[in-house]
PDB file of N, CA and C in Angstrom:
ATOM      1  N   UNK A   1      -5.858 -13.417  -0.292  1.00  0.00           N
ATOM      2  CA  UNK A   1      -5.881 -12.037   0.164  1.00  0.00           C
ATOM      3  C   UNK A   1      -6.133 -11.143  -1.049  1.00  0.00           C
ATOM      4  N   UNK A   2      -7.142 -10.475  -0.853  1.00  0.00           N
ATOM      5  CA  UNK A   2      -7.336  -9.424  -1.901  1.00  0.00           C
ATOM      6  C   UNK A   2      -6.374  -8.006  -1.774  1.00  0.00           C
ATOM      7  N   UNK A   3      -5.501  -7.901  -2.503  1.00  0.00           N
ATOM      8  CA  UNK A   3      -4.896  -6.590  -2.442  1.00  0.00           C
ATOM      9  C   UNK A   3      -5.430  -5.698  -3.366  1.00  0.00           C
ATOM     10  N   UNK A   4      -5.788  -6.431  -4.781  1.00  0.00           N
ATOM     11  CA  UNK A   4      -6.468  -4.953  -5.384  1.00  0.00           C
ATOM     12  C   UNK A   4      -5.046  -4.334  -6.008  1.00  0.00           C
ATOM     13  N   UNK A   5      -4.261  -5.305  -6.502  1.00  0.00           N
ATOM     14  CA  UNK A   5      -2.973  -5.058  -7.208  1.00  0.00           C
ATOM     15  C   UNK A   5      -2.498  -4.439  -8.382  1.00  0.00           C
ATOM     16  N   UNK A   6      -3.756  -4.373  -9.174  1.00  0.00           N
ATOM     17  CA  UNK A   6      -3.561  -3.673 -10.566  1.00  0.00           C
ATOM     18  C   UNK A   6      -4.422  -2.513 -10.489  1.00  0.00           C
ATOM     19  N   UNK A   7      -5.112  -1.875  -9.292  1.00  0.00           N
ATOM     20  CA  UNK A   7      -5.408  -0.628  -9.459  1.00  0.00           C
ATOM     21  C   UNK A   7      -4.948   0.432  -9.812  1.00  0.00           C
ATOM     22  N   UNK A   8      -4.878   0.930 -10.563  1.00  0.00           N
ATOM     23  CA  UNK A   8      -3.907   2.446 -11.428  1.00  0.00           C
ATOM     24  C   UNK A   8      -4.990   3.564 -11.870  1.00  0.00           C
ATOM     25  N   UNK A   9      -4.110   4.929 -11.019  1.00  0.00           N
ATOM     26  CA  UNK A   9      -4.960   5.548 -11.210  1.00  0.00           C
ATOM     27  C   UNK A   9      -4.240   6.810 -11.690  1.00  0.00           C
ATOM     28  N   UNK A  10      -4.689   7.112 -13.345  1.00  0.00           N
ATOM     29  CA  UNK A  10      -4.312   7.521 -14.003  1.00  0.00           C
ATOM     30  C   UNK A  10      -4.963   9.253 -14.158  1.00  0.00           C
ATOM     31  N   UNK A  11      -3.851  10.391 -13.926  1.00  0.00           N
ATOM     32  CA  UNK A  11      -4.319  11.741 -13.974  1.00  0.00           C
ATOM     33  C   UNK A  11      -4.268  12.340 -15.578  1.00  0.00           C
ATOM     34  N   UNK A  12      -4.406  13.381 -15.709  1.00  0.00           N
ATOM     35  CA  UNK A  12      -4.877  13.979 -16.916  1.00  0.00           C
ATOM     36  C   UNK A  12      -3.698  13.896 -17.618  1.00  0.00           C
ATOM     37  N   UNK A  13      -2.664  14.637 -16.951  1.00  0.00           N
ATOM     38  CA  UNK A  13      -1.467  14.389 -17.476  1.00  0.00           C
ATOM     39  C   UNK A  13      -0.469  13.398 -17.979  1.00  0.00           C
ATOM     40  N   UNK A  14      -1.146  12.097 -17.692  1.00  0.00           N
ATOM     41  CA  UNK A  14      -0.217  11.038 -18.517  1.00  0.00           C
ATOM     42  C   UNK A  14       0.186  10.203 -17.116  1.00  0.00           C
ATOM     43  N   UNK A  15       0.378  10.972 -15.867  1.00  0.00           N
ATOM     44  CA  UNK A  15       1.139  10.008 -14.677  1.00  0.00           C
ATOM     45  C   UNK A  15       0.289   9.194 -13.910  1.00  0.00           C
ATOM     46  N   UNK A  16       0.849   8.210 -13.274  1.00  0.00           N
ATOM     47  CA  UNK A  16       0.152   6.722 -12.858  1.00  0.00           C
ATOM     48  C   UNK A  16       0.640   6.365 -11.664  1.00  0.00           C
ATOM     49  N   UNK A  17      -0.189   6.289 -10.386  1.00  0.00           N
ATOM     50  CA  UNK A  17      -0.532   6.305  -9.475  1.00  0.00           C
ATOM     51  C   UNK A  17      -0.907   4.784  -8.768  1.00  0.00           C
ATOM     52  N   UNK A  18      -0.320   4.283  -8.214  1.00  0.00           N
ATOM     53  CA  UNK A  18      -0.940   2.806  -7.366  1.00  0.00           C
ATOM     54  C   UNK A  18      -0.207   2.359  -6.743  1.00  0.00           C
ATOM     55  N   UNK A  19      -0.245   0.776  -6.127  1.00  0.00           N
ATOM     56  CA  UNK A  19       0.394   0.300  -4.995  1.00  0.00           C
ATOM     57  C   UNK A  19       1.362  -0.653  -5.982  1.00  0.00           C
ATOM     58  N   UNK A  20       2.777  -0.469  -5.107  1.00  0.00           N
ATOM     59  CA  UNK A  20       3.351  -1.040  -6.110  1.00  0.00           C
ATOM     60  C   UNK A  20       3.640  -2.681  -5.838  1.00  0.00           C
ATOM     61  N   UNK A  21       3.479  -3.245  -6.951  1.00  0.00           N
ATOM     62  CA  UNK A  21       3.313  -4.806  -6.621  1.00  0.00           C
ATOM     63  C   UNK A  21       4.218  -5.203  -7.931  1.00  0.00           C
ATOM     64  N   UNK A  22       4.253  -6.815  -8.174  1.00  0.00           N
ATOM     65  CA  UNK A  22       4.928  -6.992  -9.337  1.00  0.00           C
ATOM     66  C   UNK A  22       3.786  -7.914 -10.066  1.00  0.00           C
ATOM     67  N   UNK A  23       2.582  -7.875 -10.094  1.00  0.00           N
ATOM     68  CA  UNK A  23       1.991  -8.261 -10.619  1.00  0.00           C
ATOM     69  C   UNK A  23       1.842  -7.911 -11.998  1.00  0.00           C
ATOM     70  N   UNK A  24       2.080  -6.443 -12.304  1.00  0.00           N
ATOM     71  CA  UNK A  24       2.174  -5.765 -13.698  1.00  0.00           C
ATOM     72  C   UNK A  24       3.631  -4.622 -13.468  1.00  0.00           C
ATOM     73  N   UNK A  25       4.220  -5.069 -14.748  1.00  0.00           N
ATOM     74  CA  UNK A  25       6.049  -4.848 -15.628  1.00  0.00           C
ATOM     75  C   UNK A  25       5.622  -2.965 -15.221  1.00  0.00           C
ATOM     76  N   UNK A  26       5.491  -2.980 -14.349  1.00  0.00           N
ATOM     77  CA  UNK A  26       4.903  -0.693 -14.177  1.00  0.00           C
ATOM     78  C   UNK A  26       6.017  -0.184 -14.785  1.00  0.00           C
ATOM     79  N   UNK A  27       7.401  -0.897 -14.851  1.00  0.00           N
ATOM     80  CA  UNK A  27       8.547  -0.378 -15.560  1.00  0.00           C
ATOM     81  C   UNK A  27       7.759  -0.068 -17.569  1.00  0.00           C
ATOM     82  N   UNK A  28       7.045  -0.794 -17.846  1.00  0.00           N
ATOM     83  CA  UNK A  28       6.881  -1.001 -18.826  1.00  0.00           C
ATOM     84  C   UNK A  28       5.493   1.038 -19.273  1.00  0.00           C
ATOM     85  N   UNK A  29       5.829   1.296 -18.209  1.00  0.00           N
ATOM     86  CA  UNK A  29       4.765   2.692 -18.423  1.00  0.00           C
ATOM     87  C   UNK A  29       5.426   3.786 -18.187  1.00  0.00           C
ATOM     88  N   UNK A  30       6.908   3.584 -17.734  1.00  0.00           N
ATOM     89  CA  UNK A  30       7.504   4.657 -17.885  1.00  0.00           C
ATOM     90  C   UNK A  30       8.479   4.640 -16.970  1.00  0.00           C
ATOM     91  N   UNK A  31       9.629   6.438 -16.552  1.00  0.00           N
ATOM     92  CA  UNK A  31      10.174   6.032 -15.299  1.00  0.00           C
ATOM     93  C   UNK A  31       9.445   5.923 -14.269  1.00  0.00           C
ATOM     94  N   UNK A  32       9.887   5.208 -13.542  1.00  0.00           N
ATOM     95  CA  UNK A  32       9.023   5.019 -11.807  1.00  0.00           C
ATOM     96  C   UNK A  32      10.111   5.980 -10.939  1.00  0.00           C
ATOM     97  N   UNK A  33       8.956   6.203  -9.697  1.00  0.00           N
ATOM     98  CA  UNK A  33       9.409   7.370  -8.612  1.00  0.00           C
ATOM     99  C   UNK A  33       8.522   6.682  -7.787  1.00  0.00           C
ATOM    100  N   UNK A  34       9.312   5.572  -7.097  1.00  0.00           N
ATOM    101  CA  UNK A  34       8.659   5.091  -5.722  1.00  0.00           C
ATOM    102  C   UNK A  34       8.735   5.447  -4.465  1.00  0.00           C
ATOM    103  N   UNK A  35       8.159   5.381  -3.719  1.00  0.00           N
ATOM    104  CA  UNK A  35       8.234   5.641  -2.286  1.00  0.00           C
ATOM    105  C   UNK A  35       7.396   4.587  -1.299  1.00  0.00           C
ATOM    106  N   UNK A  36       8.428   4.322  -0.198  1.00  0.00           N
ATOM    107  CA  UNK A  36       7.651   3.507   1.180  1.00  0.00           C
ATOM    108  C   UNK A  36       6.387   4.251   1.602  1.00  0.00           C
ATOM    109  N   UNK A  37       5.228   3.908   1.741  1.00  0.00           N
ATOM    110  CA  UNK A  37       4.529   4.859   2.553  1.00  0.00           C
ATOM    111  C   UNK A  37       4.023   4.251   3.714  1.00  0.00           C
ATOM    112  N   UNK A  38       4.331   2.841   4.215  1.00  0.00           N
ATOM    113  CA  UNK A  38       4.118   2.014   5.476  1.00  0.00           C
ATOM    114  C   UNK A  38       5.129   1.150   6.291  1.00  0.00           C
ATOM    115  N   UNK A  39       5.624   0.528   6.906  1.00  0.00           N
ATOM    116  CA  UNK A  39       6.066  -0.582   7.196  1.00  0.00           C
ATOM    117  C   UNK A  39       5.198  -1.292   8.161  1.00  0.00           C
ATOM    118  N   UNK A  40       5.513  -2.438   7.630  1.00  0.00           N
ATOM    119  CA  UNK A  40       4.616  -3.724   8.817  1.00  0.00           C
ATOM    120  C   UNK A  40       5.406  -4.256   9.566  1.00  0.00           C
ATOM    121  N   UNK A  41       5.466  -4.695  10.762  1.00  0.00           N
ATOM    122  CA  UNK A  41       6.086  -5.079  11.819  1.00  0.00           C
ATOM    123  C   UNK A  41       5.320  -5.862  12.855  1.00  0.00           C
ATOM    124  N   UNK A  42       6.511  -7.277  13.667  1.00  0.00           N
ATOM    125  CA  UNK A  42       5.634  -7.392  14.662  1.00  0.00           C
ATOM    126  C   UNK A  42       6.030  -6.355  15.618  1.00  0.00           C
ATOM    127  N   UNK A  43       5.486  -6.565  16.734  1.00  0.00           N
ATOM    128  CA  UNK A  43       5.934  -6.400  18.348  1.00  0.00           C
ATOM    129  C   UNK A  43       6.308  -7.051  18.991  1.00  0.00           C
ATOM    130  N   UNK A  44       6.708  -7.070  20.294  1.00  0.00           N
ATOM    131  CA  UNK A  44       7.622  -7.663  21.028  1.00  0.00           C
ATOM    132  C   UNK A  44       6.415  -9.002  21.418  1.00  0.00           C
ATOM    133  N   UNK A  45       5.352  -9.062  21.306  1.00  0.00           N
ATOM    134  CA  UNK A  45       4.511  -9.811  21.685  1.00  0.00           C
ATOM    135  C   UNK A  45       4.008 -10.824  20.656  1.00  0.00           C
ATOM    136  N   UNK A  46       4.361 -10.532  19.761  1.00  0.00           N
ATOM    137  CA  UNK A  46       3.820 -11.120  18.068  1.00  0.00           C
ATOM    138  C   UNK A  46       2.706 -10.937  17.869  1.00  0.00           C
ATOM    139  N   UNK A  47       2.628  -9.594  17.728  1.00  0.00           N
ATOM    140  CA  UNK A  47       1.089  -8.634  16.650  1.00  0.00           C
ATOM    141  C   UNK A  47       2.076  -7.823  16.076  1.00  0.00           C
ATOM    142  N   UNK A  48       0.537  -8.045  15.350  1.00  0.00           N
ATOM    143  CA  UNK A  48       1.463  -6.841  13.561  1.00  0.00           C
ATOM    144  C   UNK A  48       1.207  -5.699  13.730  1.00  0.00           C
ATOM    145  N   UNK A  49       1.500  -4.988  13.182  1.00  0.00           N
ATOM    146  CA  UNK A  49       1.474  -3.513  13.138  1.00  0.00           C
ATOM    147  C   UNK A  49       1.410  -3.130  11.742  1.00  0.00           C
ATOM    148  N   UNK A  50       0.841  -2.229  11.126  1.00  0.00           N
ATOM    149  CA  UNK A  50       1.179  -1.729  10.116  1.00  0.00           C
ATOM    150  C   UNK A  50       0.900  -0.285  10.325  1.00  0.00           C
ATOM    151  N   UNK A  51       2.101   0.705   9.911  1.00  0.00           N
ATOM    152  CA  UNK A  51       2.241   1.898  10.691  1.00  0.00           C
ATOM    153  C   UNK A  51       2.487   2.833   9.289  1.00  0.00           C
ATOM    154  N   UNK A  52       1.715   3.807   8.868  1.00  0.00           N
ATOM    155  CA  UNK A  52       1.353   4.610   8.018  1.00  0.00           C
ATOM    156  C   UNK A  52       2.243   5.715   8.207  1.00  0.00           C
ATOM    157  N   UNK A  53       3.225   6.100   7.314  1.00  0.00           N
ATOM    158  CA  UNK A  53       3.721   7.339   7.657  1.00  0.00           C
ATOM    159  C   UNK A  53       3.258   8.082   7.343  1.00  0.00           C
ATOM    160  N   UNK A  54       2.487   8.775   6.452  1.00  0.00           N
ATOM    161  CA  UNK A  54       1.264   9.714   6.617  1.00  0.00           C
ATOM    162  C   UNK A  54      -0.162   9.369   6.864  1.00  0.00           C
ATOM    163  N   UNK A  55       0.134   8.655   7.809  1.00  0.00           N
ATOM    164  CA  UNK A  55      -1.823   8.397   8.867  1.00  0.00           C
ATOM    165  C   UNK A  55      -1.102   7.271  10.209  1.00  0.00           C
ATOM    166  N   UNK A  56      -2.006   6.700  10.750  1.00  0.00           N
ATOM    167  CA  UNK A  56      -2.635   6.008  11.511  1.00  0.00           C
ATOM    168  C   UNK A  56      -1.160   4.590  11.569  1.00  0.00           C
ATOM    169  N   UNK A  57      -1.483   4.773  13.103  1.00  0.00           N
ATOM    170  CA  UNK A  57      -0.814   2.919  13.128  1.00  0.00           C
ATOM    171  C   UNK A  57      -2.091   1.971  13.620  1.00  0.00           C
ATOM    172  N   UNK A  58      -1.991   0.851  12.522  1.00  0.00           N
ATOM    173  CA  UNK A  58      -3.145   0.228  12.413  1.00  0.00           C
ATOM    174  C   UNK A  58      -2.825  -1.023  12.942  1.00  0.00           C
ATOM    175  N   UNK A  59      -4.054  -1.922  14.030  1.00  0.00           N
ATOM    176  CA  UNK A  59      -3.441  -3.255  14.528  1.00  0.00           C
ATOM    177  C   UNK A  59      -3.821  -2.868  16.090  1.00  0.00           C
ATOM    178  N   UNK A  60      -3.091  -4.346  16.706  1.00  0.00           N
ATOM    179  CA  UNK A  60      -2.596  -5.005  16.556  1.00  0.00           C
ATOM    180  C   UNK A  60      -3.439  -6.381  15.841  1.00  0.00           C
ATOM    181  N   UNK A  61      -2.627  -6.837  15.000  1.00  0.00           N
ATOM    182  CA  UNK A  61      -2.939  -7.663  14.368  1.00  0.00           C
ATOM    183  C   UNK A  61      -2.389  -9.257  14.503  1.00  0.00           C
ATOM    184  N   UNK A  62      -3.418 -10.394  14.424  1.00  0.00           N
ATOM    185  CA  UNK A  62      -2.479 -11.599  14.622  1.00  0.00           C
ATOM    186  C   UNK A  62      -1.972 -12.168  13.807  1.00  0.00           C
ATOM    187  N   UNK A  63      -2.045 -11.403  12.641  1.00  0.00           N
ATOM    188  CA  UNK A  63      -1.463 -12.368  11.656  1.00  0.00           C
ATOM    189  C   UNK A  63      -0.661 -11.207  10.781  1.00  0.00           C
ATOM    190  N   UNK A  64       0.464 -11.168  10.031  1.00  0.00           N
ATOM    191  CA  UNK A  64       1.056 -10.093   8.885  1.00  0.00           C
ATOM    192  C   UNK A  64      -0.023  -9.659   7.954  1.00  0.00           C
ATOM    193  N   UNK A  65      -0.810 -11.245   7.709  1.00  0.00           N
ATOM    194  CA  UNK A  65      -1.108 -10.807   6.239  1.00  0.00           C
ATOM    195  C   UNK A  65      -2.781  -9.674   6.532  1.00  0.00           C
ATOM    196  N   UNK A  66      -2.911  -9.947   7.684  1.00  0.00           N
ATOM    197  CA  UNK A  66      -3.932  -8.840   8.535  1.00  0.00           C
ATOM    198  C   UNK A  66      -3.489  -7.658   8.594  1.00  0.00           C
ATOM    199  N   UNK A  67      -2.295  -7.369   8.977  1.00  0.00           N
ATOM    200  CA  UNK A  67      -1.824  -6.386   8.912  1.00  0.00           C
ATOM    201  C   UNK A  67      -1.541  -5.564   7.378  1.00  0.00           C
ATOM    202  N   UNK A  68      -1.151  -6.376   6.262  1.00  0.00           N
ATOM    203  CA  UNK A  68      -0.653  -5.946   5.383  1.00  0.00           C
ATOM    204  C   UNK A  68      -2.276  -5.807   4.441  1.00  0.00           C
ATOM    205  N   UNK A  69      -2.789  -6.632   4.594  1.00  0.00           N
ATOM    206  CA  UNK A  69      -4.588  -6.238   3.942  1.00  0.00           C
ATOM    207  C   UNK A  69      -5.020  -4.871   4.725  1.00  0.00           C
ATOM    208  N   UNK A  70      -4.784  -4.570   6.030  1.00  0.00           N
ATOM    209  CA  UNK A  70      -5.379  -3.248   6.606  1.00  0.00           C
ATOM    210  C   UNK A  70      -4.557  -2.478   5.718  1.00  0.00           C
ATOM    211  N   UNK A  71      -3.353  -2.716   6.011  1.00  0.00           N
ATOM    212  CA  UNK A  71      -2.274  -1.553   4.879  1.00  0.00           C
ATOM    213  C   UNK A  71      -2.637  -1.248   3.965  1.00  0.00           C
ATOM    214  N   UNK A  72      -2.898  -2.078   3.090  1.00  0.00           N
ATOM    215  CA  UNK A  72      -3.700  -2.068   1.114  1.00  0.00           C
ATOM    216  C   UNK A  72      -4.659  -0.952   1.779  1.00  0.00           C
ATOM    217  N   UNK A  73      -6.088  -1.542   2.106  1.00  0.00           N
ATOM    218  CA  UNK A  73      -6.821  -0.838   2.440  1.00  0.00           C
ATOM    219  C   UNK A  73      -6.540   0.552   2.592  1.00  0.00           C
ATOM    220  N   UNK A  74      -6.138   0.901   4.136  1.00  0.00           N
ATOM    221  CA  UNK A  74      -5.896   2.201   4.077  1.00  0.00           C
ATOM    222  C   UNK A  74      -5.146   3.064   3.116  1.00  0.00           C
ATOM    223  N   UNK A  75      -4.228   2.687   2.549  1.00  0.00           N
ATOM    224  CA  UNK A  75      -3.680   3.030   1.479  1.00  0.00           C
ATOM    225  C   UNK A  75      -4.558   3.197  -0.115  1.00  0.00           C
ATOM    226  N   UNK A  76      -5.402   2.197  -0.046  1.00  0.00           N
ATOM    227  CA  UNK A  76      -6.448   2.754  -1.683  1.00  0.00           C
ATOM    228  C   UNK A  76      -7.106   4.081  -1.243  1.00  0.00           C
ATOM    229  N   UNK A  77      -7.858   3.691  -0.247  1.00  0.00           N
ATOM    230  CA  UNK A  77      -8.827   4.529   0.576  1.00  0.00           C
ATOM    231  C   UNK A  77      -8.728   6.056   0.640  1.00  0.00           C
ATOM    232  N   UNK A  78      -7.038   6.327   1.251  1.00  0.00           N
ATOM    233  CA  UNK A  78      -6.435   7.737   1.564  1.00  0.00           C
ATOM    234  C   UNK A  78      -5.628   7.923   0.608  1.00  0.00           C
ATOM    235  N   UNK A  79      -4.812   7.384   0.040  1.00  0.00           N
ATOM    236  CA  UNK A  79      -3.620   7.738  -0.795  1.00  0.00           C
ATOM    237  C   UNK A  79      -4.058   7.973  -2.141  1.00  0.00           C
ATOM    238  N   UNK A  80      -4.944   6.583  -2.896  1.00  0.00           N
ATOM    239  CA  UNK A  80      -4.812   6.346  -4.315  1.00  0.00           C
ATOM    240  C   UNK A  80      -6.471   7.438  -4.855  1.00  0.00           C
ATOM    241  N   UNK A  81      -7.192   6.748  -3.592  1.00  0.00           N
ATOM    242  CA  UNK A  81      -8.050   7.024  -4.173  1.00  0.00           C
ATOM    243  C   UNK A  81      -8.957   8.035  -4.173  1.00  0.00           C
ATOM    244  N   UNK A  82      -7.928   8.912  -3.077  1.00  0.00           N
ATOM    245  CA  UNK A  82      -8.440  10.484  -2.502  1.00  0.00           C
ATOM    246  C   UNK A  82      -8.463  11.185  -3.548  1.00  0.00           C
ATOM    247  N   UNK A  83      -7.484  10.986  -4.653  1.00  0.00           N
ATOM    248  CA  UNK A  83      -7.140  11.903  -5.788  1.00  0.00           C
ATOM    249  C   UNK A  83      -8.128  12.183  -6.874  1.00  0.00           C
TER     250      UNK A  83
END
């Protein structure tokens, strides 16, 4: 699955922007100020959901990791990479 894990997107001011994963120590760039901006879920039927709290519920999906790749996605797309 491609998540696209070390994308960082860095503003004028010094602060750093991306999806947070543990692929890279992000502790190591400063304090962090995280926030949820999705949860994935099944349904009562077993499809995924992945439900955007600022956008779209995306799915149904048959698999999580379908769900959680739409998530990445929409999330570079609107969040990281609107900026």
């Amino acid at each position: 699955m491609d998540l696209r894990t070390t994308d960082l997107l860095v503003q004028p001011d010094g602060s750093v922007t991306t999806l947070y994963t543990e692929v890279i120590d992000l502790a190591a760039l400063g304090l962090l100020q995280i926030e949820r901006a999705s949860d994935v879920e099944p349904d009562s039927t077993g499809h995924w959901w992945a439900q955007l709290r600022e956008g779209p519920k995306l799915g149904p999906f048959d698999r999580r990791n379908q769900a959680l790749q739409a998530e990445v996605d929409w999330l570079l797309e609107h969040r990281l990479l609107k900026h």
